[in-house]
N, C-alpha and C. Protein backbone atom coordinates (compact mmCIF):
# COMPACT_ATOMS: atom_id res chain seq x y z
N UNK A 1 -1.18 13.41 11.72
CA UNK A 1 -0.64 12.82 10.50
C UNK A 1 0.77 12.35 10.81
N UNK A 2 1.06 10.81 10.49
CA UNK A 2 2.58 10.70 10.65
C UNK A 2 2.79 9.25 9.63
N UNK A 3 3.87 9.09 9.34
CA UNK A 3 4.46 8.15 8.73
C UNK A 3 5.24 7.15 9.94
N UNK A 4 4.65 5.94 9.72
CA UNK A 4 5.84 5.55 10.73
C UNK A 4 6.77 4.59 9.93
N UNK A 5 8.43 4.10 9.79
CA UNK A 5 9.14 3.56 8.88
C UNK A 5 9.64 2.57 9.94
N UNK A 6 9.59 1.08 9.62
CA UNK A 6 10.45 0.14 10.18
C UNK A 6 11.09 -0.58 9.39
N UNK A 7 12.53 -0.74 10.00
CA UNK A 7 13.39 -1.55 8.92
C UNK A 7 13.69 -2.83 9.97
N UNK A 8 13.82 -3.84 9.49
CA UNK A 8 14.63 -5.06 10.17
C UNK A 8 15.95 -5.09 10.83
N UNK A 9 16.69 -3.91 10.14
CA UNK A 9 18.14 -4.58 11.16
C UNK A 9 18.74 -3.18 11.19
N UNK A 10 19.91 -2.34 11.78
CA UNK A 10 20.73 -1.48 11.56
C UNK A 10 21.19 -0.91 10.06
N UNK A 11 21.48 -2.13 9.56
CA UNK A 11 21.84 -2.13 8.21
C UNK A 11 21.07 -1.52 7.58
N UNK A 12 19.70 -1.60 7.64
CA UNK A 12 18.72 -0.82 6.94
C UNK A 12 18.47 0.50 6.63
N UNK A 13 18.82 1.21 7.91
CA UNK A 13 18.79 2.44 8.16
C UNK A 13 19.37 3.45 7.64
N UNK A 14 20.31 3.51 6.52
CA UNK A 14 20.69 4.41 5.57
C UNK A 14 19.17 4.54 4.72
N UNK A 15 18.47 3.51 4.20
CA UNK A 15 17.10 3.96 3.73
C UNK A 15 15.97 3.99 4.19
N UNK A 16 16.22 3.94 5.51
CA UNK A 16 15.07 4.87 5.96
C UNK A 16 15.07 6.01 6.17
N UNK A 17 16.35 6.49 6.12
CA UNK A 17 16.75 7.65 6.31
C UNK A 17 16.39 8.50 4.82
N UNK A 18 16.38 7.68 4.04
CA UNK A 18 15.71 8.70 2.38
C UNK A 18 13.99 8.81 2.54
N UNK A 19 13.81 7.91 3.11
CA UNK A 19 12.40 7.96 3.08
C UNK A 19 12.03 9.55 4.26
N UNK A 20 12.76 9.58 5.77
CA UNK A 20 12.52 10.31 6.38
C UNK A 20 12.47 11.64 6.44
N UNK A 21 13.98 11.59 4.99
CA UNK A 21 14.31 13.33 4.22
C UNK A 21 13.26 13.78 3.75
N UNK A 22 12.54 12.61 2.38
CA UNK A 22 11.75 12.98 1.49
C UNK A 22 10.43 13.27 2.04
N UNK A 23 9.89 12.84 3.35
CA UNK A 23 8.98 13.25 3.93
C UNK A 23 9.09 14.49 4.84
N UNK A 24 10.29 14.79 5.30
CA UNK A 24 10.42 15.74 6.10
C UNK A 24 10.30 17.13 5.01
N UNK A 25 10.84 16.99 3.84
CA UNK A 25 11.23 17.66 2.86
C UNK A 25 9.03 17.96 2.48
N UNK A 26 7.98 17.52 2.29
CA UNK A 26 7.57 17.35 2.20
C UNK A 26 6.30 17.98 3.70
N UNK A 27 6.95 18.02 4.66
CA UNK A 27 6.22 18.43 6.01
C UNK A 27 5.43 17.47 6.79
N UNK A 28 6.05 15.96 6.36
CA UNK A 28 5.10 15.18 6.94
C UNK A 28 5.76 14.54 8.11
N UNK A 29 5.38 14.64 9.37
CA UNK A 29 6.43 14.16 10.58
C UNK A 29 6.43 12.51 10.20
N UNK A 30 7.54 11.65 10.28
CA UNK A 30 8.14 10.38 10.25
C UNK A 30 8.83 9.98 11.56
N UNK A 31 8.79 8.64 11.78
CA UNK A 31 9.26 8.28 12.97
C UNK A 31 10.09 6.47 12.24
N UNK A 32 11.12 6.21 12.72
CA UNK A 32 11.80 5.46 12.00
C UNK A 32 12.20 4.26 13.62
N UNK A 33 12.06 3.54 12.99
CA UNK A 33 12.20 2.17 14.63
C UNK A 33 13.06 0.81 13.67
N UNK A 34 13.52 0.39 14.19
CA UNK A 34 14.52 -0.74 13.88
C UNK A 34 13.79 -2.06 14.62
N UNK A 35 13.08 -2.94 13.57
CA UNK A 35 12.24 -4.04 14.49
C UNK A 35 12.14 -5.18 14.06
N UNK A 36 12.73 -6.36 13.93
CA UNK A 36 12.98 -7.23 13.20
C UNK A 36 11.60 -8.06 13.57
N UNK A 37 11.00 -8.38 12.29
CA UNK A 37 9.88 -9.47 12.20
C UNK A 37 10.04 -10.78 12.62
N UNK A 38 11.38 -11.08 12.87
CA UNK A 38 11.42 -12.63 13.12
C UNK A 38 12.18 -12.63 14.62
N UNK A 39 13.00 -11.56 14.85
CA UNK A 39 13.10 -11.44 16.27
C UNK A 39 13.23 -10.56 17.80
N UNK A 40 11.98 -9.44 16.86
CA UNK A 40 11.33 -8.62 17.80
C UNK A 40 9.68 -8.23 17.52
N UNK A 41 9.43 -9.77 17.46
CA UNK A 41 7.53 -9.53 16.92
C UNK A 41 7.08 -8.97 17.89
N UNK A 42 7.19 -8.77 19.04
CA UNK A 42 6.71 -8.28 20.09
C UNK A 42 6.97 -6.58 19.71
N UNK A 43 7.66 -6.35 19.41
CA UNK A 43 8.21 -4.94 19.37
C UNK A 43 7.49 -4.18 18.32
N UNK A 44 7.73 -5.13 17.07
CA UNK A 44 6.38 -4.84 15.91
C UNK A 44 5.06 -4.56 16.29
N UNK A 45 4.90 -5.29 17.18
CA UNK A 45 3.42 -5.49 17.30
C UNK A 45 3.01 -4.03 18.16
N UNK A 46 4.03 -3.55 19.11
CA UNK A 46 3.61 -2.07 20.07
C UNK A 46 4.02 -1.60 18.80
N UNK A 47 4.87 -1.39 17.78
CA UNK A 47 4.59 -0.21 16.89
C UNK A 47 3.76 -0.28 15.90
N UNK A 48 3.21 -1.28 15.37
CA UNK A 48 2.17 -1.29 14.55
C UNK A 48 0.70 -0.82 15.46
N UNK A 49 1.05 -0.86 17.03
CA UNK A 49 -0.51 -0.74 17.32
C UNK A 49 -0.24 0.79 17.54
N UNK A 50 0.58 1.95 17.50
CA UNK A 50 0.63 3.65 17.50
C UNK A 50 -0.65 3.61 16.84
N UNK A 51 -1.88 4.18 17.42
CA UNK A 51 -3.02 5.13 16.76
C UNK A 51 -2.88 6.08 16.41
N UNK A 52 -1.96 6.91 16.53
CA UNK A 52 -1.04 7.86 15.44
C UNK A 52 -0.81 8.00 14.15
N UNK A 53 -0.10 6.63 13.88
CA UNK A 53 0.49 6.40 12.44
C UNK A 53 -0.85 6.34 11.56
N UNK A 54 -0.36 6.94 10.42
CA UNK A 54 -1.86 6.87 9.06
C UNK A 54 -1.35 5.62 8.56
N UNK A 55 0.36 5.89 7.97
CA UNK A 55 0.99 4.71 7.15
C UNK A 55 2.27 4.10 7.64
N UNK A 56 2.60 2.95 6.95
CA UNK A 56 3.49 2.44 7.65
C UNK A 56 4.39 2.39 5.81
N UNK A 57 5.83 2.62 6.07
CA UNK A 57 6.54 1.93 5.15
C UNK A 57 7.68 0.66 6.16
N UNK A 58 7.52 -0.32 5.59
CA UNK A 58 8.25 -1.66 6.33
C UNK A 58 9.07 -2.07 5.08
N UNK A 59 10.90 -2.18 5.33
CA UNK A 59 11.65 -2.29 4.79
C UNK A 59 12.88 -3.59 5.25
N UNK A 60 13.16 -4.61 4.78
CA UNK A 60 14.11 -5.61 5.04
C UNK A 60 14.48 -6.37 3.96
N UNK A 61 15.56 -6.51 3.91
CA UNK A 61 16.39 -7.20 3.20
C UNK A 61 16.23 -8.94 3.20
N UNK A 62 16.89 -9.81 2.61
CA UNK A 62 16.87 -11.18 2.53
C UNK A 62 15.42 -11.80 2.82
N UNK A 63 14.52 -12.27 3.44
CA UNK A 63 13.55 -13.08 3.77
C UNK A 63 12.55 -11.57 3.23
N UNK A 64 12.72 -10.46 3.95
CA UNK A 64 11.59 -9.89 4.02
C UNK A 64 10.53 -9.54 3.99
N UNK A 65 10.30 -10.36 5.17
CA UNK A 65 8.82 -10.76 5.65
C UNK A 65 8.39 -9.64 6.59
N UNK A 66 9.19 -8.40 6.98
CA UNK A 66 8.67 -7.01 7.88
C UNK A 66 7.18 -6.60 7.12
N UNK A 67 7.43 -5.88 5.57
CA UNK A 67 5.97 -5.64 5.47
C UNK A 67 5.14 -6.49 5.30
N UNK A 68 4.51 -7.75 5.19
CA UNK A 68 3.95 -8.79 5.36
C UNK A 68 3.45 -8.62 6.79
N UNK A 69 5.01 -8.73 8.04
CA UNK A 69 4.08 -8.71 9.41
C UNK A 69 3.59 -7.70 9.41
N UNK A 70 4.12 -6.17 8.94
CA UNK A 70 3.14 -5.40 9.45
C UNK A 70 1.84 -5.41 9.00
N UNK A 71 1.52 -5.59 7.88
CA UNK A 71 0.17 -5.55 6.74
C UNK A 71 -0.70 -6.31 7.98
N UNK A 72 -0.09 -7.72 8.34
CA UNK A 72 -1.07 -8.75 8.91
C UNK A 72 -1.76 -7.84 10.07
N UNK A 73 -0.69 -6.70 10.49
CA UNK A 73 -0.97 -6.64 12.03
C UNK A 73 -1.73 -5.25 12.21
N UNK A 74 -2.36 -4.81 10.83
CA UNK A 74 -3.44 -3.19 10.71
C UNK A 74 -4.39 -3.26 9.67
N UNK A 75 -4.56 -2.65 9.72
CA UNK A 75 -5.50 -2.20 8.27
C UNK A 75 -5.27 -0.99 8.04
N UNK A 76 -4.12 -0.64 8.24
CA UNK A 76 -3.75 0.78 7.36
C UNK A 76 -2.75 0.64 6.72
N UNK A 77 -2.83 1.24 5.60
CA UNK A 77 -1.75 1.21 4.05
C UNK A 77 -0.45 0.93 4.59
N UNK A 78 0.32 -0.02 3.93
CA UNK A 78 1.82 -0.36 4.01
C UNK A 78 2.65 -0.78 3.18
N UNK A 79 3.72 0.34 2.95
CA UNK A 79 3.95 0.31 1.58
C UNK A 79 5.47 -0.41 1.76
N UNK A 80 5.69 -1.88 1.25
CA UNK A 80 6.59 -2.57 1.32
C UNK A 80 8.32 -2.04 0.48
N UNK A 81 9.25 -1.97 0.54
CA UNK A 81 10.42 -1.92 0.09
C UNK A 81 11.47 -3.22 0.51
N UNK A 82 11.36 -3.58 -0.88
CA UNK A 82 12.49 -4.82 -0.57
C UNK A 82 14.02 -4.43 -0.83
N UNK A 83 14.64 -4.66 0.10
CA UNK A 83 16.04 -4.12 0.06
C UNK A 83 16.90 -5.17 -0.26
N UNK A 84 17.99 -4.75 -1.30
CA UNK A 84 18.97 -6.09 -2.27
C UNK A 84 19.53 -5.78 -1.34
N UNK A 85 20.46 -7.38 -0.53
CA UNK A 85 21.68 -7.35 0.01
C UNK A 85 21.71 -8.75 -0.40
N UNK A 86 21.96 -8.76 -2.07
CA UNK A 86 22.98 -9.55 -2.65
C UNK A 86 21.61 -10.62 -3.19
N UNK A 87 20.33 -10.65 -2.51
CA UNK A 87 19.34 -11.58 -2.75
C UNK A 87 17.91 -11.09 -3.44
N UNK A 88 18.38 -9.93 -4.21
CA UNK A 88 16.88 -8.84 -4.89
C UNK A 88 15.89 -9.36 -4.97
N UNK A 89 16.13 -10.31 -5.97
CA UNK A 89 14.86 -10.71 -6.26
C UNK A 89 14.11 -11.61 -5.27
N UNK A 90 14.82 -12.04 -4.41
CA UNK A 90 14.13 -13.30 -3.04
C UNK A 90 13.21 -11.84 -1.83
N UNK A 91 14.05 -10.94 -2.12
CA UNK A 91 13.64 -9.77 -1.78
C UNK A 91 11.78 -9.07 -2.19
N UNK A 92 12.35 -9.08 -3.45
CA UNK A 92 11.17 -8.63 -3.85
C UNK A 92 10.00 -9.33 -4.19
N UNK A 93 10.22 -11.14 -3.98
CA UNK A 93 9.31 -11.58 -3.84
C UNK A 93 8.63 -12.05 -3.27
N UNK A 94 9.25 -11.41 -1.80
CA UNK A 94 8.63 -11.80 -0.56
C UNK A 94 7.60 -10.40 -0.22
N UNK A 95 8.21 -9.47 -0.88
CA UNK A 95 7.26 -8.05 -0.94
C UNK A 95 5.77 -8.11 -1.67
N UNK A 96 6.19 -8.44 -2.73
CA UNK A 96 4.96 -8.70 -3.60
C UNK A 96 4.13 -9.64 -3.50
N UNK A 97 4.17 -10.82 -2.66
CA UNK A 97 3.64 -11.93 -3.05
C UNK A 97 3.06 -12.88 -1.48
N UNK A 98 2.42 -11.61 -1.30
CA UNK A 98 1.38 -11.92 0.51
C UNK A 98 0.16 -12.70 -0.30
N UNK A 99 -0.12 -12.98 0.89
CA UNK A 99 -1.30 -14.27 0.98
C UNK A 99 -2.31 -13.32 0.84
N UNK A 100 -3.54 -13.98 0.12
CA UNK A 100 -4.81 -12.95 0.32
C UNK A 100 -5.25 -12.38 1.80
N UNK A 101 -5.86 -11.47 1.55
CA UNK A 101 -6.07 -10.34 3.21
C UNK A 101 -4.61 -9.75 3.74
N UNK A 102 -3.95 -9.69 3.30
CA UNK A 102 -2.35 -8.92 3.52
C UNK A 102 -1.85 -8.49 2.66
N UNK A 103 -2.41 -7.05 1.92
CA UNK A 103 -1.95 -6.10 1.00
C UNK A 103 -0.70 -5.51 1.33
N UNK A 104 -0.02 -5.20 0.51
CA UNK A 104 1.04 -4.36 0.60
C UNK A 104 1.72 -3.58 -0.59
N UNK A 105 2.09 -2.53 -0.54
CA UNK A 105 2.18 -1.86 -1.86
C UNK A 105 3.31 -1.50 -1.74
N UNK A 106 3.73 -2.68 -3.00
CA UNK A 106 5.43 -2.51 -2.72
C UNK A 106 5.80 -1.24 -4.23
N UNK A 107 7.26 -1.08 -3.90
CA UNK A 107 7.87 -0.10 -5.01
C UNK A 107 9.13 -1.08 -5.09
N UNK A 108 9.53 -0.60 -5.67
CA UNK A 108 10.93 -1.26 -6.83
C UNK A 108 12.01 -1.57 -5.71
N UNK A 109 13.15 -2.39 -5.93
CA UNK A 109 13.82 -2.67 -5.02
C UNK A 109 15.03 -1.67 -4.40
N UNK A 110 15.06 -1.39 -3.38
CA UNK A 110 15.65 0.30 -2.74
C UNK A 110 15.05 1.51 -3.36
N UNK A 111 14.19 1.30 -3.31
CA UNK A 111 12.99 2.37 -4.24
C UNK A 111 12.36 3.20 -2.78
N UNK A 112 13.53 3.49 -1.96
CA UNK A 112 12.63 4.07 -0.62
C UNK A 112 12.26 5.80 -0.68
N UNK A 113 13.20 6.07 -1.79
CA UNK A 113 12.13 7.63 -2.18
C UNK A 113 10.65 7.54 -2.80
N UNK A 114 10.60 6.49 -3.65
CA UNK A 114 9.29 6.09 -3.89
C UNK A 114 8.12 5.57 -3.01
N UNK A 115 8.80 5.08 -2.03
CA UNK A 115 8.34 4.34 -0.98
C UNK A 115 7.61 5.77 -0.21
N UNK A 116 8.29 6.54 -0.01
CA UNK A 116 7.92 8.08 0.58
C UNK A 116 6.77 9.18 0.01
N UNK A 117 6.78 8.79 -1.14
CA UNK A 117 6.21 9.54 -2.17
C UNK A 117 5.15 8.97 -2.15
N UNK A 118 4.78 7.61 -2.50
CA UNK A 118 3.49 6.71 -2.40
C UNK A 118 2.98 7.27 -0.88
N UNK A 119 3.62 7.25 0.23
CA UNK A 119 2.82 7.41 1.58
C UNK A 119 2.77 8.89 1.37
N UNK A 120 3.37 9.54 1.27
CA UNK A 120 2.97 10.77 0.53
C UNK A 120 1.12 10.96 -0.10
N UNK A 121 1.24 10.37 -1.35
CA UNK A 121 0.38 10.25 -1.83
C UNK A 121 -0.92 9.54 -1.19
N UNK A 122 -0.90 8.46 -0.52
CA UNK A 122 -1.59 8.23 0.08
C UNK A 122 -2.39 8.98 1.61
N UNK A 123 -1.62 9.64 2.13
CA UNK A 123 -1.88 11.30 2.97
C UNK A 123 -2.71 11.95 1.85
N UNK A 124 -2.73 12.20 1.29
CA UNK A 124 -3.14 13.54 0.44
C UNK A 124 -4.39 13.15 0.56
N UNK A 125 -4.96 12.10 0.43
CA UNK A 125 -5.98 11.96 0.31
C UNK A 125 -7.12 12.20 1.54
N UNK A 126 -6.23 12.46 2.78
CA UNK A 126 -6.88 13.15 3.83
C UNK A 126 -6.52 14.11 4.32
N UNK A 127 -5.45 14.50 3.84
CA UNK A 127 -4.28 15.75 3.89
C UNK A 127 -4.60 16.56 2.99
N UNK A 128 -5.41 18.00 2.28
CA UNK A 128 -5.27 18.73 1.44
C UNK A 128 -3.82 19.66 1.66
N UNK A 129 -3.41 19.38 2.68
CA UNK A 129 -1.82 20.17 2.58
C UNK A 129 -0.70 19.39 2.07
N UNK A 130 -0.94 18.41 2.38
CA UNK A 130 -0.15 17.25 1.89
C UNK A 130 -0.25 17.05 0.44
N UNK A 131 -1.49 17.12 -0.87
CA UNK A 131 -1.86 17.23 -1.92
C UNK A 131 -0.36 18.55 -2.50
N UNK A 132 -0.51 20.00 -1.79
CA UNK A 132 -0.04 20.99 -1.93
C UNK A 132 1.49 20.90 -2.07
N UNK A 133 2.24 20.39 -0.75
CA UNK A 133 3.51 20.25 -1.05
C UNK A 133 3.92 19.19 -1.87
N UNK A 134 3.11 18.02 -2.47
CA UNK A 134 3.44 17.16 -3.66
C UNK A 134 3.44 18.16 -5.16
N UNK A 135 1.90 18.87 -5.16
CA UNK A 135 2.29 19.74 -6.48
C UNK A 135 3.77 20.66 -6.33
N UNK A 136 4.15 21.25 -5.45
CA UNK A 136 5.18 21.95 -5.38
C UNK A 136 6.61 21.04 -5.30
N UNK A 137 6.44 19.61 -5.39
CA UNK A 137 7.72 18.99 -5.32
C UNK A 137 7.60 18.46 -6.67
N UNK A 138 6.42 18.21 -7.24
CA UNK A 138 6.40 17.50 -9.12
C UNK A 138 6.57 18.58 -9.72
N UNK A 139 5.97 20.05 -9.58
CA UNK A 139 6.97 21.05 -10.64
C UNK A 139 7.77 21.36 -10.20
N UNK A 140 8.71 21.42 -8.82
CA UNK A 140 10.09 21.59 -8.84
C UNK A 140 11.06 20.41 -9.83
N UNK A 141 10.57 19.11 -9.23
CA UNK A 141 11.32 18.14 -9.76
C UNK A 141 10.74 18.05 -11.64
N UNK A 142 9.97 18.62 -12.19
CA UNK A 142 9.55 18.83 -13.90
C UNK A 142 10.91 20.03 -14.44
N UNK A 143 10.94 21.16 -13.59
CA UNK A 143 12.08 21.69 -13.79
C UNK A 143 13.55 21.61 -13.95
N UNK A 144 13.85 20.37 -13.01
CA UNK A 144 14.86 20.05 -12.97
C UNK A 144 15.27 19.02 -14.53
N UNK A 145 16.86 19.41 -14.70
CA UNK A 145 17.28 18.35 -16.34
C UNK A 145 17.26 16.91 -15.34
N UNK A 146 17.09 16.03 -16.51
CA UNK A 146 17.10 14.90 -16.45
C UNK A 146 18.59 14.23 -15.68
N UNK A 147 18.70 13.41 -15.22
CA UNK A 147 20.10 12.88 -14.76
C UNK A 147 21.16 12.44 -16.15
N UNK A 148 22.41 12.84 -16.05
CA UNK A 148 23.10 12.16 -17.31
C UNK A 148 23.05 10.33 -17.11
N UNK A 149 23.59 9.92 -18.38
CA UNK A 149 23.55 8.78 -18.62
C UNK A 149 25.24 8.12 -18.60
N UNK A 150 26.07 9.89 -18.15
CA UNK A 150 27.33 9.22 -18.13
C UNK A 150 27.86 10.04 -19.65
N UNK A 151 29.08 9.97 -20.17
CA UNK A 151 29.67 10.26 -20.86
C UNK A 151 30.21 9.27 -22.01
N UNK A 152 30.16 9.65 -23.66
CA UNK A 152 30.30 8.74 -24.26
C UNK A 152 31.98 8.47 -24.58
């Protein structure tokens, strides 16, 4: 069982790094690679072919066309995160909006705890341990108060 996370550039890598907590936090080994779709397809392509990985989360900013290449380049679940650097929505509609036969299941924009949680969820379904430490992270996190809204 593993997660594998690619982001497009350096810059990225503060959120892959939430994704890698929330899975580690979770017991699921993650492996995180820096691989730009437009100028290390070659590099994509040896990490999309790991027979290892169950899921892939693919994360880039501006064009982000990473989960797109990866989707094209498996048939195993890939759960897209479009990252704002200043262009969100060009972001997120390069996430959402693949050509038929190139699924990708995007989450909200820097939504890479969600991003974790979905591959999460998607494990469980061949993972009954993986099922286990999600119930134990939704009633920890049911326990917890809500976040403030700030002070009036």
């Amino acid at each position: 069982m593993k997660v594998t996370v690619l982001v497009g550039s350096k810059s990225d890598l503060e959120h892959a790094e939430k994704v890698r907590t929330r899975l580690t936090d979770l017991g699921i080994p993650c492996e995180v690679h820096v691989a730009s779709a437009h100028r290390n397809p070659a590099k994509v392509d040896r990490i999309v072919a790991d027979p290892s990985t169950d899921v892939f989360v693919a994360m880039a900013g501006l064009s982000a066309a990473l989960p797109g290449t990866v989707a094209a380049r498996t048939l195993k679940p890939v759960v897209g995160v479009p990252i704002n650097r200043g262009l969100g929505l060009d972001s997120l509609l390069s996430v959402v909006q693949m050509p038929p036969g190139v699924p990708v299941a995007a989450v909200g924009l820097d939504a890479s705890e969600n991003a974790a949680l979905l591959a999460a969820e998607i494990l469980a379904l061949k993972y009954p341990e993986v099922t286990l430490a999600l119930q134990k992270y939704r009633a920890k996190w049911l326990e917890e108060p809500a976040p403030s809204k700030g002070s009036a």
